[in-house]
PDB file of N, CA and C in Angstrom:
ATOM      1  N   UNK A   1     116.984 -70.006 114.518  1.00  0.00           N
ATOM      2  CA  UNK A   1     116.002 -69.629 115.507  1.00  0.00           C
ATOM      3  C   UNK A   1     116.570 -69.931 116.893  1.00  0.00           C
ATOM      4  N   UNK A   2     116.346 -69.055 117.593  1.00  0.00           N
ATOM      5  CA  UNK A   2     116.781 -68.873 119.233  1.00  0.00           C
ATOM      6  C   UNK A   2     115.987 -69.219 120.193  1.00  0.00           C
ATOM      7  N   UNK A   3     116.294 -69.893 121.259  1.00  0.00           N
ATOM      8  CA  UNK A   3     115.195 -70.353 122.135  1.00  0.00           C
ATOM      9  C   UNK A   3     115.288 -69.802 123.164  1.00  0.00           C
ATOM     10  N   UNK A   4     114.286 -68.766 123.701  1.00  0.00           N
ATOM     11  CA  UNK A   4     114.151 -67.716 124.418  1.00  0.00           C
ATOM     12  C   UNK A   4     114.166 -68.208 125.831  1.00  0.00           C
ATOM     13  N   UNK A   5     114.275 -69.791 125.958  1.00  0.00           N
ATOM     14  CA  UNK A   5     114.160 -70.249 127.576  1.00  0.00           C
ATOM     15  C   UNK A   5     115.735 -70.151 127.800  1.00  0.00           C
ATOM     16  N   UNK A   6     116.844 -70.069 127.050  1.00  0.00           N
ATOM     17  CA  UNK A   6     117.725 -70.459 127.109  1.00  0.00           C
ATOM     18  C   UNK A   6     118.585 -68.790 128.134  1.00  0.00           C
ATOM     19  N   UNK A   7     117.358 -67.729 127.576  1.00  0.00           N
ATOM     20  CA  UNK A   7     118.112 -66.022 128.559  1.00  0.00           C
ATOM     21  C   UNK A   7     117.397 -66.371 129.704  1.00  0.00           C
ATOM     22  N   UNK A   8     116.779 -67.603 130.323  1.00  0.00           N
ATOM     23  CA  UNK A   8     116.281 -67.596 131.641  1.00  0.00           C
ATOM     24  C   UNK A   8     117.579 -67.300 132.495  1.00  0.00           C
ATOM     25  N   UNK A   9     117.446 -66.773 133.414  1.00  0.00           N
ATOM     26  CA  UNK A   9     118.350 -66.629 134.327  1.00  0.00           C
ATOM     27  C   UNK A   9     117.842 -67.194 136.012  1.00  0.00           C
ATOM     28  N   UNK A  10     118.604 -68.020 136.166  1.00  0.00           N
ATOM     29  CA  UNK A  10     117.953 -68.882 137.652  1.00  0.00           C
ATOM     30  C   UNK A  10     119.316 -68.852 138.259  1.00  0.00           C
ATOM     31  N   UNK A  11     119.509 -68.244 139.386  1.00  0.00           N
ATOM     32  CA  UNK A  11     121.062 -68.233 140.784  1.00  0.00           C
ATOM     33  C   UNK A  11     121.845 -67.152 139.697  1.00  0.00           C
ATOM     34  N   UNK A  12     121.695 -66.138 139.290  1.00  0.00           N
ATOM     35  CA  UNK A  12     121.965 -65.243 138.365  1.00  0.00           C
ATOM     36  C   UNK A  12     123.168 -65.833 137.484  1.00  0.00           C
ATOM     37  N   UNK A  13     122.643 -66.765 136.620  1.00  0.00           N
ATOM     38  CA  UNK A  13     123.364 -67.657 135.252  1.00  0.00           C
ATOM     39  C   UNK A  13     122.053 -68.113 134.675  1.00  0.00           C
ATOM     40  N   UNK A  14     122.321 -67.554 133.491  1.00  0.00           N
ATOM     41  CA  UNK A  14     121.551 -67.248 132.033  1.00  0.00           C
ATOM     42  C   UNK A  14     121.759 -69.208 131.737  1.00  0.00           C
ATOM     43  N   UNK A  15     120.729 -69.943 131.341  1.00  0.00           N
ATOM     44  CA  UNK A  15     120.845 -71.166 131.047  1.00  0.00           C
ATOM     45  C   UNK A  15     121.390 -71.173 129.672  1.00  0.00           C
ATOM     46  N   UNK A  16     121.700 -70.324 128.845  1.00  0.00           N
ATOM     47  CA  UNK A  16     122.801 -70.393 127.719  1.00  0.00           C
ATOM     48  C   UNK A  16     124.338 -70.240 127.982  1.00  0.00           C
ATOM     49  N   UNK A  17     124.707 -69.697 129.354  1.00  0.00           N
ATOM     50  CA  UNK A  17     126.102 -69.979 130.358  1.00  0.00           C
ATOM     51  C   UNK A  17     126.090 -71.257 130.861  1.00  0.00           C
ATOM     52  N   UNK A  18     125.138 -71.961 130.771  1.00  0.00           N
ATOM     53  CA  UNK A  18     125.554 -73.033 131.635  1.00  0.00           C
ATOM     54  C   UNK A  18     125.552 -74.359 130.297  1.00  0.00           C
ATOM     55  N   UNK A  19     124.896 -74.132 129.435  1.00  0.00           N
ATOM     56  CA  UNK A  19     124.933 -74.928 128.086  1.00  0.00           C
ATOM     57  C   UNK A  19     126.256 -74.912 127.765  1.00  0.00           C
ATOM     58  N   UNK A  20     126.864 -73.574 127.819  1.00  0.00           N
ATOM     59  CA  UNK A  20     127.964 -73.177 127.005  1.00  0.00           C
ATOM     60  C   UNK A  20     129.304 -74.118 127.780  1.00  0.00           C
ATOM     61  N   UNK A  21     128.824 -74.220 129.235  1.00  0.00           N
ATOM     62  CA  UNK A  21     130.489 -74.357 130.067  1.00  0.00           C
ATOM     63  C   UNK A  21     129.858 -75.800 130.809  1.00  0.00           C
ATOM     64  N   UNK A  22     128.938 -76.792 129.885  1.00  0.00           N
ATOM     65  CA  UNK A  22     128.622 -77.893 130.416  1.00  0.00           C
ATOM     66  C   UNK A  22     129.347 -79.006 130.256  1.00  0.00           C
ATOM     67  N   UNK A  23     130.120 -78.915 129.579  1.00  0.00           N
ATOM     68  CA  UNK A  23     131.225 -79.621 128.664  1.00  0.00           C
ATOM     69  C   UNK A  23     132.281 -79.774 129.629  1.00  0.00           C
ATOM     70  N   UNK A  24     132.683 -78.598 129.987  1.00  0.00           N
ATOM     71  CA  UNK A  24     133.684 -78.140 130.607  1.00  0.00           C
ATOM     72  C   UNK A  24     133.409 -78.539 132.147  1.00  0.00           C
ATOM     73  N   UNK A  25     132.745 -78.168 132.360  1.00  0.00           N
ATOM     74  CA  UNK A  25     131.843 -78.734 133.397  1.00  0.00           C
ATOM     75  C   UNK A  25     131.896 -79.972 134.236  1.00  0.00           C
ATOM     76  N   UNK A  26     131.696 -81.066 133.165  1.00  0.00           N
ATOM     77  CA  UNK A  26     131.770 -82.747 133.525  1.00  0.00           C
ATOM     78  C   UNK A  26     132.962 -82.698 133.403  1.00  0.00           C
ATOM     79  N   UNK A  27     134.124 -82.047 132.475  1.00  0.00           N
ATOM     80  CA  UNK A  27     135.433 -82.725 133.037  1.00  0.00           C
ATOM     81  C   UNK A  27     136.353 -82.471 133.857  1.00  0.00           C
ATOM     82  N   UNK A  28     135.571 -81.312 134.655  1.00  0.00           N
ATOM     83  CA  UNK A  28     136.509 -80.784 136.011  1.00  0.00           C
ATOM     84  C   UNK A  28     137.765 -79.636 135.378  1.00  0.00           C
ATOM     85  N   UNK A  29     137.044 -79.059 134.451  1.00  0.00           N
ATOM     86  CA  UNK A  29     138.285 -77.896 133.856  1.00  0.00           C
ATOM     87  C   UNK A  29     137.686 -76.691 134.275  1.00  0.00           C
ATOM     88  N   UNK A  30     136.630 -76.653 135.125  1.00  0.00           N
ATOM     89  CA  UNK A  30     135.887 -75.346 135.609  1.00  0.00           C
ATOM     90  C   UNK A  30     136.548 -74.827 136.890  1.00  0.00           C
ATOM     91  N   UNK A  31     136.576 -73.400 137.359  1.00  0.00           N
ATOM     92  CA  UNK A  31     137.465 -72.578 138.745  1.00  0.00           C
ATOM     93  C   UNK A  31     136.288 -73.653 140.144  1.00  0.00           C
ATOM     94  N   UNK A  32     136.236 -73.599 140.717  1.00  0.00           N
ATOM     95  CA  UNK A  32     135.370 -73.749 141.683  1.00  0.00           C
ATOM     96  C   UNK A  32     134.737 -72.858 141.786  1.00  0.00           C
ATOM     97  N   UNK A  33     134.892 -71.416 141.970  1.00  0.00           N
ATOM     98  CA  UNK A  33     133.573 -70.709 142.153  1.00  0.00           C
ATOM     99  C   UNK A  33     132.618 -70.816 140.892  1.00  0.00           C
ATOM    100  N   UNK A  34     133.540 -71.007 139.706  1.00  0.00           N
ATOM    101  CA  UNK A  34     132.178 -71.218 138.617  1.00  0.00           C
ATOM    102  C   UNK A  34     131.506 -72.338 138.860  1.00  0.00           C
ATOM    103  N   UNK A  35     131.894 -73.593 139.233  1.00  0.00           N
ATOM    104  CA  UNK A  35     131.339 -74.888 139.274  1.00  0.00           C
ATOM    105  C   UNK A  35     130.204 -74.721 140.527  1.00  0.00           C
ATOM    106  N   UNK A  36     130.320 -74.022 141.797  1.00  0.00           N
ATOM    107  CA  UNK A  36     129.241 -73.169 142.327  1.00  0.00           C
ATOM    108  C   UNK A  36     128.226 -73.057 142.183  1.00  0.00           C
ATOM    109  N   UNK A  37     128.749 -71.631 141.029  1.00  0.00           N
ATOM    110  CA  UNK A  37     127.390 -70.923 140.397  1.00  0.00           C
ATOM    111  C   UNK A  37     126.757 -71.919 139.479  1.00  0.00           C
ATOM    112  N   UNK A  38     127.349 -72.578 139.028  1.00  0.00           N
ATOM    113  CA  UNK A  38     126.473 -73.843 138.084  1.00  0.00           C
ATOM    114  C   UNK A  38     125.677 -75.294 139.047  1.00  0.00           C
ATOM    115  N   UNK A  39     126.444 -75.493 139.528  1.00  0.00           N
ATOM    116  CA  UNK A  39     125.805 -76.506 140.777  1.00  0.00           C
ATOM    117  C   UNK A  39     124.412 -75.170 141.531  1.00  0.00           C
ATOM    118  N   UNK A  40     124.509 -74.269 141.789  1.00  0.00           N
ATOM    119  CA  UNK A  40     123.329 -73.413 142.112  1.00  0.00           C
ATOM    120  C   UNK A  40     121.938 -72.774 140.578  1.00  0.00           C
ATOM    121  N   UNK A  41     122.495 -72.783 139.663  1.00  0.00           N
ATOM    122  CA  UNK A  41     121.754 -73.350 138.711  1.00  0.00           C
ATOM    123  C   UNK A  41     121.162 -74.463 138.518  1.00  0.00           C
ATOM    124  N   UNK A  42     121.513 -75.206 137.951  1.00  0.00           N
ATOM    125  CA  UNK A  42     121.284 -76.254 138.106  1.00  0.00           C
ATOM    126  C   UNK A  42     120.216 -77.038 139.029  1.00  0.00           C
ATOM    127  N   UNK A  43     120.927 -76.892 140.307  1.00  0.00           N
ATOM    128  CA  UNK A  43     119.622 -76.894 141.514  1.00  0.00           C
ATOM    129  C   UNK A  43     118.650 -76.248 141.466  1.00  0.00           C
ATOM    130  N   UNK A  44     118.432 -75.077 140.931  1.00  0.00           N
ATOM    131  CA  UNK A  44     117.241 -74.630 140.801  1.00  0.00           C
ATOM    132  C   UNK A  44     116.438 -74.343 139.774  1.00  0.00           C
ATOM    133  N   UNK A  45     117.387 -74.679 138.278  1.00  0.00           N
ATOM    134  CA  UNK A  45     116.407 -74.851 137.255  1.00  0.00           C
ATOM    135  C   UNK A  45     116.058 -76.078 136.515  1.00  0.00           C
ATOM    136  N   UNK A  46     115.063 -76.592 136.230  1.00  0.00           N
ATOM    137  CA  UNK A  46     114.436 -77.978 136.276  1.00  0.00           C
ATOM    138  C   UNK A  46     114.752 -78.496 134.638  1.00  0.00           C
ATOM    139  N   UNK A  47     115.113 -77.406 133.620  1.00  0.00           N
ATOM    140  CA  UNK A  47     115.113 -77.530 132.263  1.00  0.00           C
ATOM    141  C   UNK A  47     117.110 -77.766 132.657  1.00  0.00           C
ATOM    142  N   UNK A  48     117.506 -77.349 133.024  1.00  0.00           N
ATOM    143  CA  UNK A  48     118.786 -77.334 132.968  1.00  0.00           C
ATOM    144  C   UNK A  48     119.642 -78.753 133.565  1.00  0.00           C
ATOM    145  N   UNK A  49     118.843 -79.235 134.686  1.00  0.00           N
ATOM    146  CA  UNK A  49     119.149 -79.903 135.199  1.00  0.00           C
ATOM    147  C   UNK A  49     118.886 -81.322 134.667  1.00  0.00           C
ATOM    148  N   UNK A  50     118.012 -81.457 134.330  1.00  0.00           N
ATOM    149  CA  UNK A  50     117.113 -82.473 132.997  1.00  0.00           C
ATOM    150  C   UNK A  50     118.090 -82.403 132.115  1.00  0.00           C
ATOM    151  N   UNK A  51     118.204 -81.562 131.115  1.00  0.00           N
ATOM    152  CA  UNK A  51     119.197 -81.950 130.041  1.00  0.00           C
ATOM    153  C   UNK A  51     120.983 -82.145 130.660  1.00  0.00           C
ATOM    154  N   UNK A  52     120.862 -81.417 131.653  1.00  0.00           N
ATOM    155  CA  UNK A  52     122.466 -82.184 132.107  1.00  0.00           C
ATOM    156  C   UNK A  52     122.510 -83.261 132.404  1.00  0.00           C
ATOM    157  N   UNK A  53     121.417 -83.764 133.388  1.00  0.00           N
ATOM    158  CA  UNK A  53     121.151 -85.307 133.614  1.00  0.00           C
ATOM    159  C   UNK A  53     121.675 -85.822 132.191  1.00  0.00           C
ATOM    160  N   UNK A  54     120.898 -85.891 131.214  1.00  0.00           N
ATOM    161  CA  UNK A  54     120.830 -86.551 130.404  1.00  0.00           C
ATOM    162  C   UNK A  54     122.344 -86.538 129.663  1.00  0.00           C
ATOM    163  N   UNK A  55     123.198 -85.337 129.544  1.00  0.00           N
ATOM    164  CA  UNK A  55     124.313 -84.878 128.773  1.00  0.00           C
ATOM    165  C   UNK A  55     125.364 -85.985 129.493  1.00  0.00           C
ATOM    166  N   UNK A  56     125.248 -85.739 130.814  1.00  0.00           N
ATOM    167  CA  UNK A  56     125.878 -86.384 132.292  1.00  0.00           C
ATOM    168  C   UNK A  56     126.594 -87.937 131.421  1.00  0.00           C
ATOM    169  N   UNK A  57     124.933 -88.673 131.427  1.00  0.00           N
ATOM    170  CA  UNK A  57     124.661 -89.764 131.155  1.00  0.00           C
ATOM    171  C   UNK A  57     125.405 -90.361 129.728  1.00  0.00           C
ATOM    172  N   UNK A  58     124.967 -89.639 128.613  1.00  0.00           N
ATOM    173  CA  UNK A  58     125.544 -89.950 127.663  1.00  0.00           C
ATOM    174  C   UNK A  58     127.331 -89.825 127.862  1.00  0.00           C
ATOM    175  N   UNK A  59     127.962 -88.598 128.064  1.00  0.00           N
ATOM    176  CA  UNK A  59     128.881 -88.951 128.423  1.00  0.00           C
ATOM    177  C   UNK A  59     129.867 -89.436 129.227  1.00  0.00           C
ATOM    178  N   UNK A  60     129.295 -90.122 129.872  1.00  0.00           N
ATOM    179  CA  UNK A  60     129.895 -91.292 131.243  1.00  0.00           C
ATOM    180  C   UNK A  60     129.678 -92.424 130.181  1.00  0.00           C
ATOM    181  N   UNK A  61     128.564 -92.851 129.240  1.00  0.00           N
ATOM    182  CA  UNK A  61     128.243 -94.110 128.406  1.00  0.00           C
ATOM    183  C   UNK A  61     129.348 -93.909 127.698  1.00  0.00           C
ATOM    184  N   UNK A  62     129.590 -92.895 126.734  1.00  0.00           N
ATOM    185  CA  UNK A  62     130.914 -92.779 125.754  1.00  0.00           C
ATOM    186  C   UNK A  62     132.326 -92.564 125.757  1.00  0.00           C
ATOM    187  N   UNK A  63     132.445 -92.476 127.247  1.00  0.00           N
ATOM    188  CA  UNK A  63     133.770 -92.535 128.220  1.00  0.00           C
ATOM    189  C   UNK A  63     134.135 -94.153 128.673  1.00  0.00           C
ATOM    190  N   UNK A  64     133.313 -94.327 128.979  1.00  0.00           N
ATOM    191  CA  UNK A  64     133.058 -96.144 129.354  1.00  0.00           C
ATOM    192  C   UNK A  64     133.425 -96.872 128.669  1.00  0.00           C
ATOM    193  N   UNK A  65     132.674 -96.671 126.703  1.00  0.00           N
ATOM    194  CA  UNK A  65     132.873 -97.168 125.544  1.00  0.00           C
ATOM    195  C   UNK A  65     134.015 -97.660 125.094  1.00  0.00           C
ATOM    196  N   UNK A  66     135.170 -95.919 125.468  1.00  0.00           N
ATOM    197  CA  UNK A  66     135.950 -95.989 125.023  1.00  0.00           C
ATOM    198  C   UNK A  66     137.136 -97.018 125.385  1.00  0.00           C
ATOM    199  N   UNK A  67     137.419 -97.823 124.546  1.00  0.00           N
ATOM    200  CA  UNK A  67     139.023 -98.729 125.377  1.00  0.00           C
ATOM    201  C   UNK A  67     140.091 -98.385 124.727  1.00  0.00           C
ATOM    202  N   UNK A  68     141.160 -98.468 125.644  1.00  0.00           N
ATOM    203  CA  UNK A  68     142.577 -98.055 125.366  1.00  0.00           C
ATOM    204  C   UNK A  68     143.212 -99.429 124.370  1.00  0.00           C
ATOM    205  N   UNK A  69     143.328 -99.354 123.304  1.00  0.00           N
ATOM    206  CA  UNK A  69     144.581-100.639 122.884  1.00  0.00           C
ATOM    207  C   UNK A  69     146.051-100.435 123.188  1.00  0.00           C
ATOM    208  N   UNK A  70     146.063-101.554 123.394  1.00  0.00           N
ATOM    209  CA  UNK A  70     147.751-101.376 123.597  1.00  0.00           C
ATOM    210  C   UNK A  70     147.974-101.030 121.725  1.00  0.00           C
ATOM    211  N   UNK A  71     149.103-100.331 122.698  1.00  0.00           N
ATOM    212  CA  UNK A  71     150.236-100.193 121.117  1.00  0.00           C
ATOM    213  C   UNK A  71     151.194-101.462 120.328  1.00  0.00           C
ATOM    214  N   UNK A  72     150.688-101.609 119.636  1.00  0.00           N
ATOM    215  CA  UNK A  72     151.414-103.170 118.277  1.00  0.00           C
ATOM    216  C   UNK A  72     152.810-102.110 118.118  1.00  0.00           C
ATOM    217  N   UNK A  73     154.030-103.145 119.357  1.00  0.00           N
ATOM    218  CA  UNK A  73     155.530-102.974 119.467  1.00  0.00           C
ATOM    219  C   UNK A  73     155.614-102.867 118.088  1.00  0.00           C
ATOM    220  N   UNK A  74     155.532-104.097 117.418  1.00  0.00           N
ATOM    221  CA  UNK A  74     156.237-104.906 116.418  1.00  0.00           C
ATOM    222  C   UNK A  74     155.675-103.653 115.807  1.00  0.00           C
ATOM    223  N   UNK A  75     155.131-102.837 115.089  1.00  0.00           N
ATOM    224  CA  UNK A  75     154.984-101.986 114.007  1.00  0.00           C
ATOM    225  C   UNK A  75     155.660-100.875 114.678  1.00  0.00           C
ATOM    226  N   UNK A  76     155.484-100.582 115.840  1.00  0.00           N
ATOM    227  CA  UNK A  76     156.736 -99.279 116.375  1.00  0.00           C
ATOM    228  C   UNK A  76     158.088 -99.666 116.046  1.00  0.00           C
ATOM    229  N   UNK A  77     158.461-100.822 116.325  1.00  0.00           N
ATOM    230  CA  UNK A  77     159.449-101.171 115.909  1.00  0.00           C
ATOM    231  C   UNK A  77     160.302-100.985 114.824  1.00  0.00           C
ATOM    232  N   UNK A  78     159.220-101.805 113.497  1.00  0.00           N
ATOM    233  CA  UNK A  78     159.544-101.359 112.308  1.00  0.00           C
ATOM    234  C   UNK A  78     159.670-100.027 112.076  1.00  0.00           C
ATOM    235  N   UNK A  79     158.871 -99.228 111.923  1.00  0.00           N
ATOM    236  CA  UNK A  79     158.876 -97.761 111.889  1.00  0.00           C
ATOM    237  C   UNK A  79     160.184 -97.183 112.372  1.00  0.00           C
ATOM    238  N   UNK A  80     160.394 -97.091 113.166  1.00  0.00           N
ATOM    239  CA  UNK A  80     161.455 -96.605 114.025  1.00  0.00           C
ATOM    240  C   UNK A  80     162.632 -97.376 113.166  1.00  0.00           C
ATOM    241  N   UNK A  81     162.649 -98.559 112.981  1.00  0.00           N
ATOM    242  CA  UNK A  81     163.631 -99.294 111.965  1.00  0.00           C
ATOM    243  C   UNK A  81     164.298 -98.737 110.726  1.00  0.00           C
ATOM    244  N   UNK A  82     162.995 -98.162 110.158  1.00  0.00           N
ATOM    245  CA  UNK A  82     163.116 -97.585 108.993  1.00  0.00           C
ATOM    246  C   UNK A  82     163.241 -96.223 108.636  1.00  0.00           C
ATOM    247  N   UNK A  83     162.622 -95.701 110.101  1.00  0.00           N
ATOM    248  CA  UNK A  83     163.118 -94.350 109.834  1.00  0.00           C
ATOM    249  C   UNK A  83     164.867 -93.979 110.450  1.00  0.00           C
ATOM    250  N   UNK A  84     164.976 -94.655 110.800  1.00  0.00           N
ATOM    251  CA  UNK A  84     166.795 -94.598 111.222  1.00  0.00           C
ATOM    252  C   UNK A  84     167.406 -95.300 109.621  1.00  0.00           C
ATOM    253  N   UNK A  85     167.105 -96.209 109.013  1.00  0.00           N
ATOM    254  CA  UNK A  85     168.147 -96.618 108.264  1.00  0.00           C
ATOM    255  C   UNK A  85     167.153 -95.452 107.192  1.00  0.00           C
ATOM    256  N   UNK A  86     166.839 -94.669 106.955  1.00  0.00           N
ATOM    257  CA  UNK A  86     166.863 -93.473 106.032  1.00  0.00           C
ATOM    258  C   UNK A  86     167.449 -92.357 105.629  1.00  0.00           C
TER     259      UNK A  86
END
């Protein structure tokens, strides 16, 4: 089932274009004129802007989450050890 708010069109972008490239969106892989037309969406539709808030949010929390470990030498080491004396 399809949700018919989603062919709204507000700053002429269909809120199923802006679902689609929201992703894309937060990580700065969008042209600038698209990021634009979505920042002008956005501003003017209240359903769109609400769930990006929220999308925003979660992923800034699960970016945050994430920590880098260092890499365990000593097992690169070995590895590399063993794949040369093979």
């Amino acid at each position: 089932m399809t949700d018919p708010s989603l062919d709204t069109v507000v700053a002429g972008v269909p809120c199923r274009e802006v679902l689609a490239d929201l992703s894309d969106f937060l990580d700065g892989a969008l042209s600038d004129n698209r990021v634009a037309q979505l920042q002008a969406h956005v501003g003017s539709c209240d359903n769109c802007s609400r769930f990006g808030g929220h999308i925003a949010l979660t992923l800034g929390a699960l970016r945050s989450a994430v920590v880098a470990r260092p890499a365990n030498t000593a097992l690169g080491d070995r590895i590399m050890a063993a794949v040369r004396g093979a």
